[in-house]
Structures are given as structure tokens and as C-alpha cells.
PDB file of N, CA and C in Angstrom:
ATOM      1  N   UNK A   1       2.566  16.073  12.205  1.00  0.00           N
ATOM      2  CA  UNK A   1       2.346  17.430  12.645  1.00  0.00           C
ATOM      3  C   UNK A   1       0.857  17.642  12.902  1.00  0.00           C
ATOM      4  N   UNK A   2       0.855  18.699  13.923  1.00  0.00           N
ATOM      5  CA  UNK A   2      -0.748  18.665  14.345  1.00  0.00           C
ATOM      6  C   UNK A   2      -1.422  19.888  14.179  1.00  0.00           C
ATOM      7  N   UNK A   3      -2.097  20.815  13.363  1.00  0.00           N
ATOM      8  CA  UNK A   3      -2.272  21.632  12.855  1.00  0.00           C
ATOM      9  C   UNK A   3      -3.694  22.506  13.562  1.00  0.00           C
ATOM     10  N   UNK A   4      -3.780  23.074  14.334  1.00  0.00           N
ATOM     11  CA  UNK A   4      -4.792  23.939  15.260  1.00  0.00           C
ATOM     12  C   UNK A   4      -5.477  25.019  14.181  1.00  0.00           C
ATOM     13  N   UNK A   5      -6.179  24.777  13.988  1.00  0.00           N
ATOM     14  CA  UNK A   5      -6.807  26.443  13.073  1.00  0.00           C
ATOM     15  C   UNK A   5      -8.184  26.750  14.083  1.00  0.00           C
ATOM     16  N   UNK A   6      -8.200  28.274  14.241  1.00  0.00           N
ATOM     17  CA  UNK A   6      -8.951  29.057  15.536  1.00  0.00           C
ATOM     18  C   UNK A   6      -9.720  29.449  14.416  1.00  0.00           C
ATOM     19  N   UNK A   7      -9.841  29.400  13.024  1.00  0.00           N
ATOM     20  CA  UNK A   7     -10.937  30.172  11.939  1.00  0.00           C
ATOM     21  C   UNK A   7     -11.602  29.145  11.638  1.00  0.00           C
ATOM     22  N   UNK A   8     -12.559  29.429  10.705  1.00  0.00           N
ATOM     23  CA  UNK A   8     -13.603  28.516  10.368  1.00  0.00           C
ATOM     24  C   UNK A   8     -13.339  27.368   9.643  1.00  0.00           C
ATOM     25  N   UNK A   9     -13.919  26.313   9.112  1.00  0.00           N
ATOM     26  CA  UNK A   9     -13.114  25.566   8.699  1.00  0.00           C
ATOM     27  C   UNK A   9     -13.415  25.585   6.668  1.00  0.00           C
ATOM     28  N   UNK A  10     -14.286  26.843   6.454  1.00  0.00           N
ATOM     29  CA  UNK A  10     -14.314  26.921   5.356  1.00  0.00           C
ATOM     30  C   UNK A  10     -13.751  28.189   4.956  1.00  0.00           C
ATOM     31  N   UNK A  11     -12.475  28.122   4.129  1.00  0.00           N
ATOM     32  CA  UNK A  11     -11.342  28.963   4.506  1.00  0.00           C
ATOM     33  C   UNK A  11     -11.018  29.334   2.772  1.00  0.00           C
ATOM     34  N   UNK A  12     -11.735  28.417   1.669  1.00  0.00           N
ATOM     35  CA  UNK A  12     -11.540  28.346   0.490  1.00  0.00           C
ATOM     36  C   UNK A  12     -11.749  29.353  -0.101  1.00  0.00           C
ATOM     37  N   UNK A  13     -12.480  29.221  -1.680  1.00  0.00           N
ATOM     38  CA  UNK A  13     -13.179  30.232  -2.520  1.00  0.00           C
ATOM     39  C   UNK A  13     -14.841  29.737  -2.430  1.00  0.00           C
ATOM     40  N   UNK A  14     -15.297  30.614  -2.646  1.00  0.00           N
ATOM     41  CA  UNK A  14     -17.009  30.380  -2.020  1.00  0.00           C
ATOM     42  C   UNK A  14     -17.538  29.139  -3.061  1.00  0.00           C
ATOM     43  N   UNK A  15     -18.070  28.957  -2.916  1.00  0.00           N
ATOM     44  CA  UNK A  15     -19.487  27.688  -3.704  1.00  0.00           C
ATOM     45  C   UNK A  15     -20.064  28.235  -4.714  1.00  0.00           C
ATOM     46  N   UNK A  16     -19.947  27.849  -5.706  1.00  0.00           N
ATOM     47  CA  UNK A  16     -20.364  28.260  -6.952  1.00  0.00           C
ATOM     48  C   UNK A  16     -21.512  27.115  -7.171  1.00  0.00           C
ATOM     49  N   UNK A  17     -23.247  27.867  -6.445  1.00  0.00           N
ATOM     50  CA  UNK A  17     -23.913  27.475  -6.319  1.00  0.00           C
ATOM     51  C   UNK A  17     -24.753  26.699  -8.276  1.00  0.00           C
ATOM     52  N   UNK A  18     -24.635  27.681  -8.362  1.00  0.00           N
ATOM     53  CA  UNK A  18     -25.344  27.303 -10.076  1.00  0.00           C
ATOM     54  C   UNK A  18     -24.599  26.198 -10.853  1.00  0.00           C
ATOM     55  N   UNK A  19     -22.657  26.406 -10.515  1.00  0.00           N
ATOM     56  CA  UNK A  19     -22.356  25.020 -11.086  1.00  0.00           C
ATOM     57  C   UNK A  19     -22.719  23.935 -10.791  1.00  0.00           C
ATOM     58  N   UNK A  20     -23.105  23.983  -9.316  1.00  0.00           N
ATOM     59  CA  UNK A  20     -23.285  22.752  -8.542  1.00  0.00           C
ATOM     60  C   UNK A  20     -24.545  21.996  -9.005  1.00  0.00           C
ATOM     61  N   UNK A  21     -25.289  22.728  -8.878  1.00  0.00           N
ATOM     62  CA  UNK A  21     -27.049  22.644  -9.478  1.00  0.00           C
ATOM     63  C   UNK A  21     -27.080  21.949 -11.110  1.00  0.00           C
ATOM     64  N   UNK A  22     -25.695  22.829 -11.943  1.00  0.00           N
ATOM     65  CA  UNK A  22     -25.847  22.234 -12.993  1.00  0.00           C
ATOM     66  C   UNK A  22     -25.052  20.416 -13.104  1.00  0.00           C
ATOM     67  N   UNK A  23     -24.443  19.998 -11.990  1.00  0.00           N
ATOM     68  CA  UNK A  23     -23.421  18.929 -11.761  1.00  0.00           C
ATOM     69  C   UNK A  23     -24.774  18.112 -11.312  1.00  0.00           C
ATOM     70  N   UNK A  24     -25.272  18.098 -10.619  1.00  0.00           N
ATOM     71  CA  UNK A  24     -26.643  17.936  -9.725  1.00  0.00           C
ATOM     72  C   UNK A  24     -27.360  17.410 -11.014  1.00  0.00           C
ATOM     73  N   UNK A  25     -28.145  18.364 -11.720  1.00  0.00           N
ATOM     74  CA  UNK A  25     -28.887  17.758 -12.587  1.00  0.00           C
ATOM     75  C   UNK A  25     -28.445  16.779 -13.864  1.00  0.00           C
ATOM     76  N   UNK A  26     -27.025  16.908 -14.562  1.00  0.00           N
ATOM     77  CA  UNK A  26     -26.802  15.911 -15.277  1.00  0.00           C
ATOM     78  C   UNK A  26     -26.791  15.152 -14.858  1.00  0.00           C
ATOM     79  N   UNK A  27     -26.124  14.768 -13.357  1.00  0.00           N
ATOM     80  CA  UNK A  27     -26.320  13.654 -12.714  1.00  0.00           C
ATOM     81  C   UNK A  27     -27.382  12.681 -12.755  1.00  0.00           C
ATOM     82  N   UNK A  28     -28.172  13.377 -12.153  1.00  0.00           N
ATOM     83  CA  UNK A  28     -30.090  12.898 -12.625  1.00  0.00           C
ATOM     84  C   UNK A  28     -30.431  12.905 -13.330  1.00  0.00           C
ATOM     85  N   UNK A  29     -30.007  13.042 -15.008  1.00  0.00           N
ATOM     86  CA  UNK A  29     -30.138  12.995 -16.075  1.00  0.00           C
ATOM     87  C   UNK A  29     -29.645  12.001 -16.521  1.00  0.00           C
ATOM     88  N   UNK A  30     -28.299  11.566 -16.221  1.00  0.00           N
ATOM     89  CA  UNK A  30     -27.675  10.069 -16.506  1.00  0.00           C
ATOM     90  C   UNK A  30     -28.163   9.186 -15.869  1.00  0.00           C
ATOM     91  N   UNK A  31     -28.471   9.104 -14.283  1.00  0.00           N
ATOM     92  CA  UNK A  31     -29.214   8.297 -14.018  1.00  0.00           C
ATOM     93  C   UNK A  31     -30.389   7.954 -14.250  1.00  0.00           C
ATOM     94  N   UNK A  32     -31.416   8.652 -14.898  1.00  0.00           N
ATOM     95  CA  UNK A  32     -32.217   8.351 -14.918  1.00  0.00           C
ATOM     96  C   UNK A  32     -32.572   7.382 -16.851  1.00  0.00           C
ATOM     97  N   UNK A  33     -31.309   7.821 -17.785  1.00  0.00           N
ATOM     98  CA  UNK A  33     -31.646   7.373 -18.882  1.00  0.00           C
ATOM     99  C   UNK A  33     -30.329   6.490 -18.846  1.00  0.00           C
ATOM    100  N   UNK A  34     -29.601   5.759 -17.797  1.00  0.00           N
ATOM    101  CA  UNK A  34     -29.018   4.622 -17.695  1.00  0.00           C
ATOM    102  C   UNK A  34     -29.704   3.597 -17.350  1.00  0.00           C
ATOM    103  N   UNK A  35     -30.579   3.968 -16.388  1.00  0.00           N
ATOM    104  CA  UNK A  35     -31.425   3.081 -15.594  1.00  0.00           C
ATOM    105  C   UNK A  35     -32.313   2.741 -17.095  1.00  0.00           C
ATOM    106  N   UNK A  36     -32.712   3.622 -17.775  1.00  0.00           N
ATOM    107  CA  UNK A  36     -33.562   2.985 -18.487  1.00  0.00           C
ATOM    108  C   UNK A  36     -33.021   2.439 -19.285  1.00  0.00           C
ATOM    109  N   UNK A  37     -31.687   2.397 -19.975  1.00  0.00           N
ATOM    110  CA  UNK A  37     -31.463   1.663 -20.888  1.00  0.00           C
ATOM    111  C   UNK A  37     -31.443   0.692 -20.607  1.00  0.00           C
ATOM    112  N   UNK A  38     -30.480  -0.039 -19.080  1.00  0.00           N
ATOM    113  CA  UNK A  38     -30.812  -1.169 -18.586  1.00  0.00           C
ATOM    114  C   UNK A  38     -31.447  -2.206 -18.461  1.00  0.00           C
ATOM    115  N   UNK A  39     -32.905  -1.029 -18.154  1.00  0.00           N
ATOM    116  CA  UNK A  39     -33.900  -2.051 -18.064  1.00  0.00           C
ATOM    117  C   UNK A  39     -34.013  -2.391 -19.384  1.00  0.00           C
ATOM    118  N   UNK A  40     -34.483  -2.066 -20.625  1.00  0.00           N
ATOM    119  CA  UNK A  40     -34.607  -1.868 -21.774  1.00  0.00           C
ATOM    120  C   UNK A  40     -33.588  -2.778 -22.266  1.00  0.00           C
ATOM    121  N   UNK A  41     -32.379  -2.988 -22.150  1.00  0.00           N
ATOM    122  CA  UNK A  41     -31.375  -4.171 -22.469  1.00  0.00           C
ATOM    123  C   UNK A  41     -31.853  -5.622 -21.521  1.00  0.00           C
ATOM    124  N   UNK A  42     -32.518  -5.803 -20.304  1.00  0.00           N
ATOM    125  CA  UNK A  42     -32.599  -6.938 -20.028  1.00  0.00           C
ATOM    126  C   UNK A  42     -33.923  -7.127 -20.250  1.00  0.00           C
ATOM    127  N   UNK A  43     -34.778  -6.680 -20.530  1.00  0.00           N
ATOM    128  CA  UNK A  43     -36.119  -6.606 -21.469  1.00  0.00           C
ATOM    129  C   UNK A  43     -35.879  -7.076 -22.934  1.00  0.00           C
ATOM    130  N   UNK A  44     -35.279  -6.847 -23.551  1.00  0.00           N
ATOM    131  CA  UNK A  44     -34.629  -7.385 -25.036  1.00  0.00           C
ATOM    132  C   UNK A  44     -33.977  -8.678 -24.714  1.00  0.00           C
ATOM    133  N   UNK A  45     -33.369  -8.440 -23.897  1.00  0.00           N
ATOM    134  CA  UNK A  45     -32.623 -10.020 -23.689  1.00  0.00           C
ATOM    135  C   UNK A  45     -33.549 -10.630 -23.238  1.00  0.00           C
ATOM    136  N   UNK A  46     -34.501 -11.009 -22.231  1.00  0.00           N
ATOM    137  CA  UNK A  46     -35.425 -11.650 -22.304  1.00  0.00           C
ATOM    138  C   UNK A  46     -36.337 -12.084 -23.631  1.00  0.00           C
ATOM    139  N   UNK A  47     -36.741 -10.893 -23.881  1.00  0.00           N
ATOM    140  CA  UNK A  47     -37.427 -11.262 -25.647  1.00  0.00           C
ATOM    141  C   UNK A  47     -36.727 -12.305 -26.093  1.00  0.00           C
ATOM    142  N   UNK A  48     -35.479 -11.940 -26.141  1.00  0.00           N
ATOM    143  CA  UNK A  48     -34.638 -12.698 -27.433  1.00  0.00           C
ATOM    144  C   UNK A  48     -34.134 -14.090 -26.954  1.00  0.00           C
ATOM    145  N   UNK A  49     -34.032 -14.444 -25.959  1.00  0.00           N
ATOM    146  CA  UNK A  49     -33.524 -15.319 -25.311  1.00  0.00           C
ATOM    147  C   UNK A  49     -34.632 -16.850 -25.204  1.00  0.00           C
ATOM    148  N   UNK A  50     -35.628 -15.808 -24.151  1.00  0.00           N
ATOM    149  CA  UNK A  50     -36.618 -16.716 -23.245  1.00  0.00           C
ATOM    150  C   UNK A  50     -38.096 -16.647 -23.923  1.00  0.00           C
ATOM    151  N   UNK A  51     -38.311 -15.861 -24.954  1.00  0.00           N
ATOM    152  CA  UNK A  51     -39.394 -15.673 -25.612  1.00  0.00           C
ATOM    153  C   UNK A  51     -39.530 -15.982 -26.815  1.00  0.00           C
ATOM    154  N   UNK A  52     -37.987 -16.651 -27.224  1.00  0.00           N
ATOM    155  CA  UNK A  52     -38.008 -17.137 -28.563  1.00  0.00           C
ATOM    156  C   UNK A  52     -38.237 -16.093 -30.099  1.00  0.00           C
ATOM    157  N   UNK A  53     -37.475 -14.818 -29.241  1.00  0.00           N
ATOM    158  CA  UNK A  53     -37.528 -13.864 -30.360  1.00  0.00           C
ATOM    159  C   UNK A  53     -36.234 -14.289 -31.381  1.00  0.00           C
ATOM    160  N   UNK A  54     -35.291 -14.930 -30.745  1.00  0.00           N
ATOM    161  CA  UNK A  54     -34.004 -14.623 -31.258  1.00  0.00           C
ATOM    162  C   UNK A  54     -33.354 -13.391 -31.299  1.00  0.00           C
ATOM    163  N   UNK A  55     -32.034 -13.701 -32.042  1.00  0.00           N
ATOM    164  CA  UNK A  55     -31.384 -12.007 -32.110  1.00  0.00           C
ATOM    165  C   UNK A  55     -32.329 -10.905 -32.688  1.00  0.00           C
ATOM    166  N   UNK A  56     -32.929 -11.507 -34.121  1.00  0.00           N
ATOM    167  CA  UNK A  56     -33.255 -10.365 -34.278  1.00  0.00           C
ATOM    168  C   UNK A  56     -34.586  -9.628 -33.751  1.00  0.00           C
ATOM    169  N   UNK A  57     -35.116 -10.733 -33.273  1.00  0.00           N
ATOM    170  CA  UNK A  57     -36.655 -10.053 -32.359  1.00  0.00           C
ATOM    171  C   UNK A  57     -36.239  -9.168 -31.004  1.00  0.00           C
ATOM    172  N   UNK A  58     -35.094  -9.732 -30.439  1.00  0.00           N
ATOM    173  CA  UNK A  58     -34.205  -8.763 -29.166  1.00  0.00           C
ATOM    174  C   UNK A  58     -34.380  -7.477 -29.674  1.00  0.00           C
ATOM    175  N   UNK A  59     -33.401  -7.579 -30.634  1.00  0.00           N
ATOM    176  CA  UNK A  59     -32.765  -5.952 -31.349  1.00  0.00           C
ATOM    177  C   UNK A  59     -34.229  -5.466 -31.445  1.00  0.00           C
ATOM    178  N   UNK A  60     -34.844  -5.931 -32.123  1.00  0.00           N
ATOM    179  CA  UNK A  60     -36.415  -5.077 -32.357  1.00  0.00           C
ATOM    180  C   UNK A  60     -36.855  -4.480 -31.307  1.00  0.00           C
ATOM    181  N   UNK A  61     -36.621  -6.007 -30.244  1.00  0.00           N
ATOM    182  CA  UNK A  61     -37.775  -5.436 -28.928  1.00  0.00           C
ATOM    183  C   UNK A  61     -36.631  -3.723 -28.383  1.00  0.00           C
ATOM    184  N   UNK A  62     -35.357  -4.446 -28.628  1.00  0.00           N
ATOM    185  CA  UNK A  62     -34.813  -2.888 -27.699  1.00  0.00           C
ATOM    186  C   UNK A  62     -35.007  -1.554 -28.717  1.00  0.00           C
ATOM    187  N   UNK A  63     -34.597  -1.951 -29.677  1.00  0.00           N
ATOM    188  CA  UNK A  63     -35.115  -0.027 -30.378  1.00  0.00           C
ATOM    189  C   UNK A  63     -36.239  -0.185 -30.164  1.00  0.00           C
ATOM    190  N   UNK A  64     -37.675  -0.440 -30.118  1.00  0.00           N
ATOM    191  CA  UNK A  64     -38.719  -0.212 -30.137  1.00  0.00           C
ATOM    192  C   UNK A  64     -38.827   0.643 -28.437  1.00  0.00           C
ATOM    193  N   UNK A  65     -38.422  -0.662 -27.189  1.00  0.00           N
ATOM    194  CA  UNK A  65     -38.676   0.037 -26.216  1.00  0.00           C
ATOM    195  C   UNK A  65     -37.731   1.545 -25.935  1.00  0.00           C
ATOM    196  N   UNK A  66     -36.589   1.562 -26.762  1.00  0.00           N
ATOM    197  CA  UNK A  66     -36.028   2.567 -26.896  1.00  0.00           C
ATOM    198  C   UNK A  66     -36.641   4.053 -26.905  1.00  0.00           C
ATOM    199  N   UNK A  67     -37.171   4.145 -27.881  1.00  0.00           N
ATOM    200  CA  UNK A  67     -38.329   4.764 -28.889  1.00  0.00           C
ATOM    201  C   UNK A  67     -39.009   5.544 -28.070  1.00  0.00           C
ATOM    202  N   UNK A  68     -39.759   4.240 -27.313  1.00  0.00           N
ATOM    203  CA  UNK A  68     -40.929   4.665 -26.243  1.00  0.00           C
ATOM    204  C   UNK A  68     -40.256   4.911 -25.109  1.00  0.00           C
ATOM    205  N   UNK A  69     -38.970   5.034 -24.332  1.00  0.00           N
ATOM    206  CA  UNK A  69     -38.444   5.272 -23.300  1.00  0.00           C
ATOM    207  C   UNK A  69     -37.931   6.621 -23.708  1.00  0.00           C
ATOM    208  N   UNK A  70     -37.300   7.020 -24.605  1.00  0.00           N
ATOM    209  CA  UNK A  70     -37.030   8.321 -24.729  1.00  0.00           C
ATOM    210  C   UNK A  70     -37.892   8.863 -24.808  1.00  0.00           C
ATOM    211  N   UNK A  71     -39.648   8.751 -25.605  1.00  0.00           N
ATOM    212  CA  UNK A  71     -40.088   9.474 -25.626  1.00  0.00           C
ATOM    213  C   UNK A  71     -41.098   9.941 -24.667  1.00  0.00           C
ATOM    214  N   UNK A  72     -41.353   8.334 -23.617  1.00  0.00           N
ATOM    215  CA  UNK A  72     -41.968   8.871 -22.373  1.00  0.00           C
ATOM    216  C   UNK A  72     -41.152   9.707 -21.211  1.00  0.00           C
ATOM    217  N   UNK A  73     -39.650   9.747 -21.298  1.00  0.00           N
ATOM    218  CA  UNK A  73     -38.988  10.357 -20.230  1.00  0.00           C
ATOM    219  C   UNK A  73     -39.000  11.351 -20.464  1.00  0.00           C
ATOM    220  N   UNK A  74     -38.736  11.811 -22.134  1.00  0.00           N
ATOM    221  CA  UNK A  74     -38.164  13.344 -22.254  1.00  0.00           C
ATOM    222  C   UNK A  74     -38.776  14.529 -22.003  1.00  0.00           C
TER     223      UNK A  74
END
């Protein structure tokens, strides 16, 4: 079936601008403290791996850069 509409094509309930804004910014909020954990996990794994920290020098290196990633982003 082929459906012709002569009205606009935004026909809904309006935009609920402020939710959007608030969808918007968690967004950029997760991305931005995923990305860092990331890095921060293959930064530890390096330590621990290729730097001869072992496990437990990894774990160190990641809460430490942890630490300092939350507290330079926040």
C-alpha cells in the first residue's frame, strides 16, 4: 500500500527538548569515562605484562591511573 500524506511529515507529540539534552549528555559522560577506562586497562596490561610488573604491579598501575583519571576528568 502506498500512503500520500499532503501534511507535514512531523505529525507526532513535540520534542521534549531538555530530555534530549539530558540523553545527549550522559551519553558524553559514558563516553568519555569508558574511553578512559580503556585506556587505563591497556596501560595496566602493558605494566603488567611487558614491563614486568606482573599481576600485581598491573592492578596497582590501574587503580592508581584510576585515581588520577577520575580525578583529572571530573
Amino acid at each position: 500500500m502506498d500512503h500520500h500524506h499532503a501534511g507535514p511529515v512531523e505529525t507526532g507529540a513535540p520534542m521534549d527538548y531538555r530530555e534530549h539534552e539530558k540523553t545527549y549528555d550522559l551519553f558524553l559522560a559514558g563516553a568519555k569515562w569508558g574511553t578512559m577506562m580503556c585506556v587505563v586497562l591497556l596501560i595496566a596490561m602493558l605494566a603488567g605484562f611487558y614491563a614486568g610488573g606482573g599481576l600485581l604491579g598491573g592492578i596497582l598501575v590501574f587503580f592508581i591511573l584510576n585515581a588520577a583519571g577520575f580525578y583529572l576528568l571530573s
